[in-house]
C-alpha atoms as a PDB file:
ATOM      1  CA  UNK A   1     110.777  94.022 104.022  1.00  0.00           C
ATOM      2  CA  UNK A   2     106.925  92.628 103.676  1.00  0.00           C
ATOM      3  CA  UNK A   3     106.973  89.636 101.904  1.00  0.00           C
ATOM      4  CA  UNK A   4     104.222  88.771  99.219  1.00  0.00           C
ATOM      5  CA  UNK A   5     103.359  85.640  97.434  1.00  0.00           C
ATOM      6  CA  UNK A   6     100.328  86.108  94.890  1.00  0.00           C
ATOM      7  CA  UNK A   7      97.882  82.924  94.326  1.00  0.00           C
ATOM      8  CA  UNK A   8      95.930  82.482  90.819  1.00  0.00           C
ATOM      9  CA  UNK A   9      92.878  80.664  91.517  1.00  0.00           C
ATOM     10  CA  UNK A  10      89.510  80.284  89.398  1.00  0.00           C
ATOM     11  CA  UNK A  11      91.070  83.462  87.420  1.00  0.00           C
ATOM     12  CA  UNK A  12      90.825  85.376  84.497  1.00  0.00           C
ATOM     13  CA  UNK A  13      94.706  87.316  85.344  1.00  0.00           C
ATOM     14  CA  UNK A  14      92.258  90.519  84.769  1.00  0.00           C
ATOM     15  CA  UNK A  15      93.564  91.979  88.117  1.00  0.00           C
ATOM     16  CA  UNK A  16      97.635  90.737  87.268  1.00  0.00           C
ATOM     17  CA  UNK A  17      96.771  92.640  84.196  1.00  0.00           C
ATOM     18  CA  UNK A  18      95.436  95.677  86.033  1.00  0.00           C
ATOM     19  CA  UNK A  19      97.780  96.043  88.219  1.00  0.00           C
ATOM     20  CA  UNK A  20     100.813  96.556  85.374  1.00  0.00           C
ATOM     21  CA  UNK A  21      98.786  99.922  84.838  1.00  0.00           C
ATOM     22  CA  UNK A  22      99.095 101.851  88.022  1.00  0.00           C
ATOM     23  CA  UNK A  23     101.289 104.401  88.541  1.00  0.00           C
ATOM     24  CA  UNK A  24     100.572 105.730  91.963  1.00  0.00           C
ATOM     25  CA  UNK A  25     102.476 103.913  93.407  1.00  0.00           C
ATOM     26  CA  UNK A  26     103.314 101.698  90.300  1.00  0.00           C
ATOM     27  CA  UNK A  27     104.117  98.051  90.643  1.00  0.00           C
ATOM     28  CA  UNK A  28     107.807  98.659  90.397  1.00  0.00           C
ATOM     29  CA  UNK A  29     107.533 101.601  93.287  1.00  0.00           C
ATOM     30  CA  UNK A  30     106.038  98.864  95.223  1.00  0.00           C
ATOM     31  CA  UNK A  31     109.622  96.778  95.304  1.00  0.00           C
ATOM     32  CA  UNK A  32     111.716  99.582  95.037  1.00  0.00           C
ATOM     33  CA  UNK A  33     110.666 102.114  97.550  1.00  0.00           C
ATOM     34  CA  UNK A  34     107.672 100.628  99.535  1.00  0.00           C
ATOM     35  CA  UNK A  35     109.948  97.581 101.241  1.00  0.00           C
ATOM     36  CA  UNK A  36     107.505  95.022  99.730  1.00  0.00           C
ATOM     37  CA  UNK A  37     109.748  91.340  98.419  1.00  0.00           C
ATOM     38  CA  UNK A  38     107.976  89.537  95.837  1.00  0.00           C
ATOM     39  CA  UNK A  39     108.303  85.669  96.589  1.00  0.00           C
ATOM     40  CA  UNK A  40     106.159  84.578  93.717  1.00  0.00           C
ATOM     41  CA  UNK A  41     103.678  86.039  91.182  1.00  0.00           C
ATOM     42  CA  UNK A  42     102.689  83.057  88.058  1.00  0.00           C
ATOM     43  CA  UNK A  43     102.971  85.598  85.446  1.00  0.00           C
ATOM     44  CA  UNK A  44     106.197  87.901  87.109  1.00  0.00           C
ATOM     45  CA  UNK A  45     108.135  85.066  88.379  1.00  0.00           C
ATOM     46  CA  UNK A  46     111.258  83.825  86.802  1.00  0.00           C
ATOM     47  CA  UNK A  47     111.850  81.311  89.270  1.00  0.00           C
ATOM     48  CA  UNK A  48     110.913  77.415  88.636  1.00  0.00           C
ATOM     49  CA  UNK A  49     108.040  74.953  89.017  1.00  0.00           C
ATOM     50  CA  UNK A  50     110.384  73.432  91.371  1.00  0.00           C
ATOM     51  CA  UNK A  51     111.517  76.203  93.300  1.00  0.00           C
ATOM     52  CA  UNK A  52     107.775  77.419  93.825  1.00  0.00           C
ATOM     53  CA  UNK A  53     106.959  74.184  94.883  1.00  0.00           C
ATOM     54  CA  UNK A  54     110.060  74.432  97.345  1.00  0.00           C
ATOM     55  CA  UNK A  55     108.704  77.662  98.401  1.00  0.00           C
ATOM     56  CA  UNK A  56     105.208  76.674  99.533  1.00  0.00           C
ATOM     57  CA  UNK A  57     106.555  74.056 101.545  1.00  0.00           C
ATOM     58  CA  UNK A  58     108.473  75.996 103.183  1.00  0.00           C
ATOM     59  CA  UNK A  59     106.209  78.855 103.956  1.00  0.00           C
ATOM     60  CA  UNK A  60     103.541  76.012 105.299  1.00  0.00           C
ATOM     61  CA  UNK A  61     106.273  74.610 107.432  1.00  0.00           C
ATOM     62  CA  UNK A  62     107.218  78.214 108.668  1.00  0.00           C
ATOM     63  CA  UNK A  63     110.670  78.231 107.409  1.00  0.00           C
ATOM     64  CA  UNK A  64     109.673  81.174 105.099  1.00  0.00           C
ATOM     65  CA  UNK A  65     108.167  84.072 106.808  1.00  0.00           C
ATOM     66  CA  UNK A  66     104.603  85.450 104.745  1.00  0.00           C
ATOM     67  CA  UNK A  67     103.653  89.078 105.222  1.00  0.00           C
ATOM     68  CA  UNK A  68     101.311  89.266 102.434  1.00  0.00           C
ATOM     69  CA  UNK A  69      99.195  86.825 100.631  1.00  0.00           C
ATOM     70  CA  UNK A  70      96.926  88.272  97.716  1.00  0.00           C
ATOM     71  CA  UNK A  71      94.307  85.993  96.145  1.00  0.00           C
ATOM     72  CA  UNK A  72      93.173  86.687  92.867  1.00  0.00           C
ATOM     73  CA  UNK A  73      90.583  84.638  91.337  1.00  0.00           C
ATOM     74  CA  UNK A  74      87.064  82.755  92.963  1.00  0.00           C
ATOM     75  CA  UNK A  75      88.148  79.649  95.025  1.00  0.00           C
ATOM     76  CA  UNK A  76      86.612  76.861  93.183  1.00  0.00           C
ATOM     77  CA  UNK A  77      85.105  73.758  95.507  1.00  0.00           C
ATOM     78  CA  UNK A  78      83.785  71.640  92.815  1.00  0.00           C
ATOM     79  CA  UNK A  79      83.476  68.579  92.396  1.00  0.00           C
ATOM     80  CA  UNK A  80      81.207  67.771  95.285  1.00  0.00           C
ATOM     81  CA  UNK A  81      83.402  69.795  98.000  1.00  0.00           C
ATOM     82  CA  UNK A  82      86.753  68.203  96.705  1.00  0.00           C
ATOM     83  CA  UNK A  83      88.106  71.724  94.803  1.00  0.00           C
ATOM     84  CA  UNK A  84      89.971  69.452  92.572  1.00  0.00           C
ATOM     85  CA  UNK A  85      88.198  71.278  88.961  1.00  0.00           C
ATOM     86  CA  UNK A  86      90.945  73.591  90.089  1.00  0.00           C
ATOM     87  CA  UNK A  87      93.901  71.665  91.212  1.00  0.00           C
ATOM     88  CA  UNK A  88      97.590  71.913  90.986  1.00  0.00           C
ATOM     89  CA  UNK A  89      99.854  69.050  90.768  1.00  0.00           C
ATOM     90  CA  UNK A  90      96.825  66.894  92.426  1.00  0.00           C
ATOM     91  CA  UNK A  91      96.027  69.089  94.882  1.00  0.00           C
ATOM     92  CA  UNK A  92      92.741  71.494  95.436  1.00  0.00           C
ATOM     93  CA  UNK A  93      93.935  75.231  94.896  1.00  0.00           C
ATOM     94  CA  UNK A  94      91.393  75.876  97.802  1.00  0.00           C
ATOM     95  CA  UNK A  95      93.564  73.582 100.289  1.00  0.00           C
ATOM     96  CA  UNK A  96      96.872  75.490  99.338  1.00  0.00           C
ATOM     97  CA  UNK A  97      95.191  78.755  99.697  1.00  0.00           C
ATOM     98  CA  UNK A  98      93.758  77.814 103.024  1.00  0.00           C
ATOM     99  CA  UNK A  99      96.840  76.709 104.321  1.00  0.00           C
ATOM    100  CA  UNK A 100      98.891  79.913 103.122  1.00  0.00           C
ATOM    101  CA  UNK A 101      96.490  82.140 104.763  1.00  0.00           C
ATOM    102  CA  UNK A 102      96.877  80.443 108.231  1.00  0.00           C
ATOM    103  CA  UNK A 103     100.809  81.634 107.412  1.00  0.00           C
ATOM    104  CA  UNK A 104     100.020  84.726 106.477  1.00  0.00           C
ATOM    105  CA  UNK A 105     100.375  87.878 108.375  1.00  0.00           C
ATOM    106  CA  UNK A 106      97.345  89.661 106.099  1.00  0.00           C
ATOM    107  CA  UNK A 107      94.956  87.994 103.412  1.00  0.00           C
ATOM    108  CA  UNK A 108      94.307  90.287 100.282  1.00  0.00           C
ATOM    109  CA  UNK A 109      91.534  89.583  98.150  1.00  0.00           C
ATOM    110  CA  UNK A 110      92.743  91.231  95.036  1.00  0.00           C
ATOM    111  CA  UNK A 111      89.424  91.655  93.066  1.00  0.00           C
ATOM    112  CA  UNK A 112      85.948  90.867  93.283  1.00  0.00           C
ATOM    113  CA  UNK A 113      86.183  86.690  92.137  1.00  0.00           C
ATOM    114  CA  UNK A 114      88.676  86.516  95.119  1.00  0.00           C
ATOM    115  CA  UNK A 115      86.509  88.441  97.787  1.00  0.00           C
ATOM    116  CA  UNK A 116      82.916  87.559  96.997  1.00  0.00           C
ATOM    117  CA  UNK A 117      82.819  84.774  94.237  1.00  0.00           C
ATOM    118  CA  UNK A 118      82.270  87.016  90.982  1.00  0.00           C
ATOM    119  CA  UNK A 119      81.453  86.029  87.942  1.00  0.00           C
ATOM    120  CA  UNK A 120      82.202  82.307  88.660  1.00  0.00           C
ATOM    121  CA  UNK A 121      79.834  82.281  91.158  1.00  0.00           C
ATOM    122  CA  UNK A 122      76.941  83.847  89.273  1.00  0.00           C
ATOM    123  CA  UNK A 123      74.198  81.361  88.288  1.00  0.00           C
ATOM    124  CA  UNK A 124      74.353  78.130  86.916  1.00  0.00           C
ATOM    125  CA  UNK A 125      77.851  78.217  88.939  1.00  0.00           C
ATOM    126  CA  UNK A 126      78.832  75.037  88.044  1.00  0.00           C
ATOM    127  CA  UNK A 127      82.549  75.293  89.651  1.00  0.00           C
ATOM    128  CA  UNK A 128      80.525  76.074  92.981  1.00  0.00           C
ATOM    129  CA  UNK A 129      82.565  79.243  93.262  1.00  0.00           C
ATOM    130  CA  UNK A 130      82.981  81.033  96.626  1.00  0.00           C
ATOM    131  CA  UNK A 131      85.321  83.501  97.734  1.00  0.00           C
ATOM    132  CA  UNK A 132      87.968  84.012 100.510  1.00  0.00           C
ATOM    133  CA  UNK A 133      85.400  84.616 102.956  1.00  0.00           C
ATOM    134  CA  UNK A 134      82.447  85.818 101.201  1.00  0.00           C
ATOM    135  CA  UNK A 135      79.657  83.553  99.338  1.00  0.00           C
ATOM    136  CA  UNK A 136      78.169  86.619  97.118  1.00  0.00           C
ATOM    137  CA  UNK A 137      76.744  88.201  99.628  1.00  0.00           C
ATOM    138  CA  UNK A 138      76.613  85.902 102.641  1.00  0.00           C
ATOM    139  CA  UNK A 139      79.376  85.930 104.961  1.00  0.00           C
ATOM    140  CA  UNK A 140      81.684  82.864 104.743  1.00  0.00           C
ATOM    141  CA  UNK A 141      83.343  81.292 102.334  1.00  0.00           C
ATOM    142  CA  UNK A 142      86.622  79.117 102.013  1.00  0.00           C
ATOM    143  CA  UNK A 143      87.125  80.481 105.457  1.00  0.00           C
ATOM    144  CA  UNK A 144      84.223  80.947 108.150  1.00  0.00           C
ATOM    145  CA  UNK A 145      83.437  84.894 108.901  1.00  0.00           C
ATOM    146  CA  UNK A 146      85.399  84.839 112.405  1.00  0.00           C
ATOM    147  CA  UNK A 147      88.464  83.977 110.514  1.00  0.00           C
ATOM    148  CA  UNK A 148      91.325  86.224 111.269  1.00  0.00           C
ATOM    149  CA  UNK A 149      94.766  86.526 110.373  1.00  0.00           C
ATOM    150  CA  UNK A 150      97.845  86.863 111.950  1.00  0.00           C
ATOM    151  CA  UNK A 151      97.781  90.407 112.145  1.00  0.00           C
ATOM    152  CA  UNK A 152      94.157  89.943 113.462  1.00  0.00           C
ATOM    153  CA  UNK A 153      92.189  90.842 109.945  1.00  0.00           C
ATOM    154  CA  UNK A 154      89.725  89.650 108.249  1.00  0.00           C
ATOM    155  CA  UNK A 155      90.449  88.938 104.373  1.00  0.00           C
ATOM    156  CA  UNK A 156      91.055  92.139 103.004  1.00  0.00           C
ATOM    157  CA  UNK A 157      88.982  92.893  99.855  1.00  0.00           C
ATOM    158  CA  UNK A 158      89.786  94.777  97.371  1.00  0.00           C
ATOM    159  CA  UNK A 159      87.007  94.305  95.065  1.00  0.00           C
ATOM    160  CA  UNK A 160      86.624  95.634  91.413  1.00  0.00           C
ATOM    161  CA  UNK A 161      86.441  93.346  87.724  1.00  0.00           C
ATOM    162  CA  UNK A 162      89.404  93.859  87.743  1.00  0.00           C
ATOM    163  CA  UNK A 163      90.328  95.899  90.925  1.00  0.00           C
ATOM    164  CA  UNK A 164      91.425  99.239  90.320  1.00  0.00           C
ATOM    165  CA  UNK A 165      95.075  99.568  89.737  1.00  0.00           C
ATOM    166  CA  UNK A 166      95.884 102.285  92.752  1.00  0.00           C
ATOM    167  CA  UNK A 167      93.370 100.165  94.941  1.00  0.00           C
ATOM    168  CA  UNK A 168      95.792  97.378  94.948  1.00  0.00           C
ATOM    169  CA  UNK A 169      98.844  98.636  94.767  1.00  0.00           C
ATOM    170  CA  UNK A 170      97.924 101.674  97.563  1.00  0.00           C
ATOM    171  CA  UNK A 171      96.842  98.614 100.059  1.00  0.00           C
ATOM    172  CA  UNK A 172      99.975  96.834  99.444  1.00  0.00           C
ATOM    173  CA  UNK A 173     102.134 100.127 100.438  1.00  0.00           C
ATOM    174  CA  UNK A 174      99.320 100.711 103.372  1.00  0.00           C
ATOM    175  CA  UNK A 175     100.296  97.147 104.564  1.00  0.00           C
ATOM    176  CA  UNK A 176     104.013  97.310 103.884  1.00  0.00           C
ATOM    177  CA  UNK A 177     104.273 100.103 105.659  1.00  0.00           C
ATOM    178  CA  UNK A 178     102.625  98.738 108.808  1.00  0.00           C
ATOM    179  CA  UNK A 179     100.013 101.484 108.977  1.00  0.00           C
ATOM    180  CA  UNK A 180      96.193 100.761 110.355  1.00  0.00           C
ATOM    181  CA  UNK A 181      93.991  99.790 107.231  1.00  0.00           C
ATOM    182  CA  UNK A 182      90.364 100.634 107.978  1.00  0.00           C
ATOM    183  CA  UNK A 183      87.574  98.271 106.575  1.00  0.00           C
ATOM    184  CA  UNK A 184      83.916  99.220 105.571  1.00  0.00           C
ATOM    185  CA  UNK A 185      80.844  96.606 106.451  1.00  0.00           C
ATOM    186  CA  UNK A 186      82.383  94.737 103.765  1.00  0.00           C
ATOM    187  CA  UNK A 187      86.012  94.597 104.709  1.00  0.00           C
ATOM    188  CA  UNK A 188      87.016  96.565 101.476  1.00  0.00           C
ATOM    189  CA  UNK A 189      89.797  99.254 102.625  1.00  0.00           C
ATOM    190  CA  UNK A 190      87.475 102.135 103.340  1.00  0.00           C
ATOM    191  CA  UNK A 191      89.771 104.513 101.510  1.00  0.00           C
ATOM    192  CA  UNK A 192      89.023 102.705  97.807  1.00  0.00           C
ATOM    193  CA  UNK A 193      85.306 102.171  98.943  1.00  0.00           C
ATOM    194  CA  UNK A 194      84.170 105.591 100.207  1.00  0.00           C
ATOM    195  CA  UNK A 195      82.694 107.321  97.170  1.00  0.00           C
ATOM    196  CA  UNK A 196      80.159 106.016  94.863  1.00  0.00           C
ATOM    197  CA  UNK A 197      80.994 105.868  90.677  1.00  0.00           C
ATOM    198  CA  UNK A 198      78.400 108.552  90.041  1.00  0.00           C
ATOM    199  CA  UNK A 199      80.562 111.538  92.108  1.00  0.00           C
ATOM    200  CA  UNK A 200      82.875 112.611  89.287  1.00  0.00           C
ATOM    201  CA  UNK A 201      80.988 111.174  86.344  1.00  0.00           C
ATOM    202  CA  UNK A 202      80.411 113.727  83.613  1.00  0.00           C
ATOM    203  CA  UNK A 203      76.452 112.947  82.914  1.00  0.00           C
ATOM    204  CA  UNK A 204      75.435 113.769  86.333  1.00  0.00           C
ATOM    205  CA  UNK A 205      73.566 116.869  85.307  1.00  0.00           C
ATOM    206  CA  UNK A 206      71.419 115.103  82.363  1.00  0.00           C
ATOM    207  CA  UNK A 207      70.717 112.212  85.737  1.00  0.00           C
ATOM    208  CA  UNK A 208      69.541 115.702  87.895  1.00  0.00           C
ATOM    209  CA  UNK A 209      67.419 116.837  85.079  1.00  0.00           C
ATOM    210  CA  UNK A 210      66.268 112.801  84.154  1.00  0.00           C
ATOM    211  CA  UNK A 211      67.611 113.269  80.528  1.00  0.00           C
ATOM    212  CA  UNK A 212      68.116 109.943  79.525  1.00  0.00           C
ATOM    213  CA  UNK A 213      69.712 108.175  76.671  1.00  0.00           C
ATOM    214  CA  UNK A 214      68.389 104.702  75.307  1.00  0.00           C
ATOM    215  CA  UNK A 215      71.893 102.927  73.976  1.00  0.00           C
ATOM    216  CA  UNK A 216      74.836 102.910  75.020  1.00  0.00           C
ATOM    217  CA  UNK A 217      76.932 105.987  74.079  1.00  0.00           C
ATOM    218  CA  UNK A 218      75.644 109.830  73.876  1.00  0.00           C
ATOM    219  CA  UNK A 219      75.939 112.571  76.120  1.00  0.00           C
ATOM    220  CA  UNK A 220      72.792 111.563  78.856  1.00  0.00           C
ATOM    221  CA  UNK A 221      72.408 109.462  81.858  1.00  0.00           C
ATOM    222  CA  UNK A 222      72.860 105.797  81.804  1.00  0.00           C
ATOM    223  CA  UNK A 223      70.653 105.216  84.867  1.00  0.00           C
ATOM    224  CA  UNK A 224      67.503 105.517  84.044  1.00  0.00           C
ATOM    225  CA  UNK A 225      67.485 102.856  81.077  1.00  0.00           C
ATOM    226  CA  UNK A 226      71.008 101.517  80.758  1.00  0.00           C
ATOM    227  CA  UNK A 227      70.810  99.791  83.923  1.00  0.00           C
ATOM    228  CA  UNK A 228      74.335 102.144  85.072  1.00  0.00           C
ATOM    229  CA  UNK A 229      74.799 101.124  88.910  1.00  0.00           C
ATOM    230  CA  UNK A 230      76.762 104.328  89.266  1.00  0.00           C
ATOM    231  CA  UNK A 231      74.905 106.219  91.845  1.00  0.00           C
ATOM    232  CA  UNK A 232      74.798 102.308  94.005  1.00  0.00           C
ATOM    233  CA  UNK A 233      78.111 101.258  93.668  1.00  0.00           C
ATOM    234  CA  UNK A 234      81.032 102.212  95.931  1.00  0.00           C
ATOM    235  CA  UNK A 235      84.447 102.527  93.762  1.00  0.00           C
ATOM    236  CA  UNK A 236      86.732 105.618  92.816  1.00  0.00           C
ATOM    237  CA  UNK A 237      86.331 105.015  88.825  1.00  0.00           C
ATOM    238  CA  UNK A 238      85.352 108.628  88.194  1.00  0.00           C
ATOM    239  CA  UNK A 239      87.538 109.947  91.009  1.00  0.00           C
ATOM    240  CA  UNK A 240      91.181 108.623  89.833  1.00  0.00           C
ATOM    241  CA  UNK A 241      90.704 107.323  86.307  1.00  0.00           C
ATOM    242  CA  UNK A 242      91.808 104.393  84.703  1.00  0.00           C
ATOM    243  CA  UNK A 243      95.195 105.381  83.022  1.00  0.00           C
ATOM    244  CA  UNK A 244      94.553 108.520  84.201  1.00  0.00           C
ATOM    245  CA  UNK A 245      92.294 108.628  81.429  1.00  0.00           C
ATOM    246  CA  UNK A 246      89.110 107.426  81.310  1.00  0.00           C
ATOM    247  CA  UNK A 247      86.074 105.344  82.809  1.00  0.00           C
ATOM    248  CA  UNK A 248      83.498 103.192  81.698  1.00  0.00           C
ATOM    249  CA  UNK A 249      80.583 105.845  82.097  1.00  0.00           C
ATOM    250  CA  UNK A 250      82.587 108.343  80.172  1.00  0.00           C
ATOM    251  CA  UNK A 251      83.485 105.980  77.622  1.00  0.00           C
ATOM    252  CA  UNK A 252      79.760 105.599  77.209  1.00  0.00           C
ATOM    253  CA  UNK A 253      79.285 102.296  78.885  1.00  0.00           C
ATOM    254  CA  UNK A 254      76.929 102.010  81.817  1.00  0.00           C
ATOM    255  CA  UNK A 255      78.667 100.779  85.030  1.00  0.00           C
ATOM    256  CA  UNK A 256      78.048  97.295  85.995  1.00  0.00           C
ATOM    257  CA  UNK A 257      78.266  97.850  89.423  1.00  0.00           C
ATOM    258  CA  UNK A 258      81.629  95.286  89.709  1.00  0.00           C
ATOM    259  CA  UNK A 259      83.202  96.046  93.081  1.00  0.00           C
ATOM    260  CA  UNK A 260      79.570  94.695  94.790  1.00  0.00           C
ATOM    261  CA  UNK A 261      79.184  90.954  96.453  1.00  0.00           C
ATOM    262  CA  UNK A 262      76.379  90.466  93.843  1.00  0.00           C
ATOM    263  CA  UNK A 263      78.095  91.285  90.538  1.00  0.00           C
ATOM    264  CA  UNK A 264      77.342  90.150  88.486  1.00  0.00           C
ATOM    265  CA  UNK A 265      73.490  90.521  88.515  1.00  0.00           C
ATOM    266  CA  UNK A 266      71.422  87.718  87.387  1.00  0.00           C
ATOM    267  CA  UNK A 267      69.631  90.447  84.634  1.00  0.00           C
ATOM    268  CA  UNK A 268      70.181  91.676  81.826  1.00  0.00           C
ATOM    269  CA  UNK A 269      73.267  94.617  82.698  1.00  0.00           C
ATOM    270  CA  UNK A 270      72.004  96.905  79.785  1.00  0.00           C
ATOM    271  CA  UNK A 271      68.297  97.060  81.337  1.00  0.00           C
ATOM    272  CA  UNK A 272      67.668  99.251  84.311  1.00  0.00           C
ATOM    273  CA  UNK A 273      64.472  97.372  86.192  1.00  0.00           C
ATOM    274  CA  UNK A 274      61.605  99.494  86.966  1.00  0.00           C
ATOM    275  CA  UNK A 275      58.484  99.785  89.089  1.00  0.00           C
ATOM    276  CA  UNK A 276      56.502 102.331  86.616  1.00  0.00           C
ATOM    277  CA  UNK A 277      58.846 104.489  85.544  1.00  0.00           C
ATOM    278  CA  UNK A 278      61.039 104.803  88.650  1.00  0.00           C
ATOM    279  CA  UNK A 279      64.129 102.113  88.933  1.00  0.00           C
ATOM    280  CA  UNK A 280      63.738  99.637  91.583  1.00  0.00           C
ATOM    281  CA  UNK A 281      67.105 100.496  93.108  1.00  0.00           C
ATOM    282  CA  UNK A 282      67.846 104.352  93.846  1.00  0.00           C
ATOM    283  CA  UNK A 283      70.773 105.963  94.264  1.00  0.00           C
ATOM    284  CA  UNK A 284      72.592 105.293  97.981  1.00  0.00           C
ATOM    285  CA  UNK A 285      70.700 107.253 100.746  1.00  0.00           C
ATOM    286  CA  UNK A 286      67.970 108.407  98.668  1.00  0.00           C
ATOM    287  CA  UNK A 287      63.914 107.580  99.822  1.00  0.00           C
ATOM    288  CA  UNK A 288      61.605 106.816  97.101  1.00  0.00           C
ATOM    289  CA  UNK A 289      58.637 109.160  97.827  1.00  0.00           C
ATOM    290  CA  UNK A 290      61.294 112.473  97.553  1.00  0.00           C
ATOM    291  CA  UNK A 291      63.025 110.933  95.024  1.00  0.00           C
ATOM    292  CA  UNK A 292      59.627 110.178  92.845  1.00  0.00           C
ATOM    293  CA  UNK A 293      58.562 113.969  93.418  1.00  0.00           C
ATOM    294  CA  UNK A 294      61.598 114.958  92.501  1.00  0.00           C
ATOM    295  CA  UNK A 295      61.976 113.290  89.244  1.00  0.00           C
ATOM    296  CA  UNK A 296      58.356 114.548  88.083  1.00  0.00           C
ATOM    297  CA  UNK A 297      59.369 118.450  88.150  1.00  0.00           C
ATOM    298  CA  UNK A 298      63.081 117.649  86.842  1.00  0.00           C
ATOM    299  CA  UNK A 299      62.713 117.505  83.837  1.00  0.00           C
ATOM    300  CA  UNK A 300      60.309 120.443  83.169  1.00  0.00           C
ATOM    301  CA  UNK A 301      62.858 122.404  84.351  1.00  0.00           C
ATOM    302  CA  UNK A 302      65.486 121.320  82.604  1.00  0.00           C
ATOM    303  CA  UNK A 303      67.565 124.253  79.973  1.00  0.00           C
ATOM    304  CA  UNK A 304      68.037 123.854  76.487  1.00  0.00           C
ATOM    305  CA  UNK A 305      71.825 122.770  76.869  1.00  0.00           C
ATOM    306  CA  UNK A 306      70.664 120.046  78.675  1.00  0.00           C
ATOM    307  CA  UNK A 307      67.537 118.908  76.982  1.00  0.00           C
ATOM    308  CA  UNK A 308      69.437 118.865  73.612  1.00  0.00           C
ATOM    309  CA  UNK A 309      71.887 116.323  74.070  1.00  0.00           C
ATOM    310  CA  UNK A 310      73.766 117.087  71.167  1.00  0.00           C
ATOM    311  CA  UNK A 311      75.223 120.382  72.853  1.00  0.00           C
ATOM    312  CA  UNK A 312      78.013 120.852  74.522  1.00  0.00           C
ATOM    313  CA  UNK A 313      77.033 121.262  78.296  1.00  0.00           C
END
């Protein structure tokens, strides 16, 4: 059995939350059939203040063996390096996480707060949020970027406001199980982090055609306008649906681009920034001289069905 102990830090529980909703594997497949023991969770735990507290000192004295450690929420170091706006019974959140991840046999950033800082860490930032080994962007943060765990990994991040439901519980079988995990550039498991939001969406023939809508809602493309980081960001939403169901672009709500070091960005996430009429951020792997060539005959030749956006394409 892998065992697991889930931190809260600087949190909003939108991950904990998350997480109830998957169903491949679901939470309860997790305990049941992927050999994973829960030691603690705030919100799943029965157990008592006092035998939690009993159970962190032992884990930091090594009486208590820790597989798993997932982090959810930015790691708070305010006031003045001390951590102590977030504390627990007198004590900085950021020194108990530190010392449970030199215990642990693999670090799991469970959501973008947790791996890059998030939107604690967006500007004024006046918890002088960081994340597990990420500042935004910048390598290092509660722990320097050489850090390494037991297991020799860096902190796994599984990014996402919240993290996708099968993200986080398909790394936690993945780990479990003892299998290699693969990391991207950004030591996100490649598997969750290979795809970009705008493969799958349903308006990517209005984006071909630049058929655009101006508010949130319609048929048309979110890019050009909405400021939709679709075609930029790296995340499965369209590819394995929330619920099964649905996603923000096809509930009519540009994505914000969440699973990225910078989310949130310091602009207004309904406004798509321009230079002339292109957007000063194109779609991954795309050059701007094709793609402004492009865009000029695209929507000349648009059809009818597409061009009306009332129709059903």
């Amino acid at each position: 059995m892998a065992t697991l102990f889930w931190l809260q830090t600087g949190a909003c529980g939108g991950d904990s939350l998350a997480l109830l909703s998957a169903e491949s594997p679901s939470l309860e497949q997790i305990f049941s059939a992927h050999g994973v023991e829960l030691l603690w969770h705030p919100s799943l735990s029965n157990a008592s203040m006092r035998e939690h507290d009993a159970l962190l000192e032992r884990i930091v004295n090594g009486e208590q063996a820790l597989d798993i450690l997932c982090v959810e929420g930015s790691i708070v170091t305010a006031p003045r390096g001390t951590g102590l706006y977030d504390s627990y019974r007198g004590r900085a959140r950021m020194d108990i996480a530190r010392e449970l991840a030199e215990r642990a046999g693999t670090v799991v950033a469970m959501g973008t707060c947790a791996a890059y800082g998030g939107v604690h860490a967006a500007a004024p930032n006046p918890g002088d949020c960081i994340g597990l080994q990420y500042n935004r962007s910048t390598p290092g943060g509660l722990l320097p970027p050489e850090w390494r765990s037991r297991e020799g990994l860096p902190v796994v991040n599984v990014s996402g406001c919240p993290a996708h439901p099968h993200a986080m519980t398909q790394t936690l079988a993945w780990l479990a199980a003892g299998l290699p995990l693969p990391l991207d550039e950004l030591n996100r498991p490649k598997a969750f982090f290979n795809t970009v939001v705008h493969q799958g969406c349903t308006r990517n023939e209005y984006h071909e055609y630049d058929i655009e809508e101006n508010e949130p809602g319609g048929r048309a493309c979110l890019f050009f306008n909405l400021g939709c980081q679709g075609p930029m960001t790296q995340a499965v939403c369209n590819s394995d649906l929330w619920n099964g169901t649905s996603s923000k672009t096809r509930a009519g709500v540009p994505c914000f681009g969440c699973t990225s070091p910078s989310f949130p960005r310091d602009t207004d996430l309904f406004l798509t920034e321009k230079i002339g009429d292109i957007p000063l951020r194109l779609p991954l792997g795309v050059e701007r001289p094709r793609y402004m060539a492009y865009k000029n005959l695209a929507r000349a030749a648009a059809p009818e069905r597409v061009k009306d956006k009332k129709m059903d394409v």
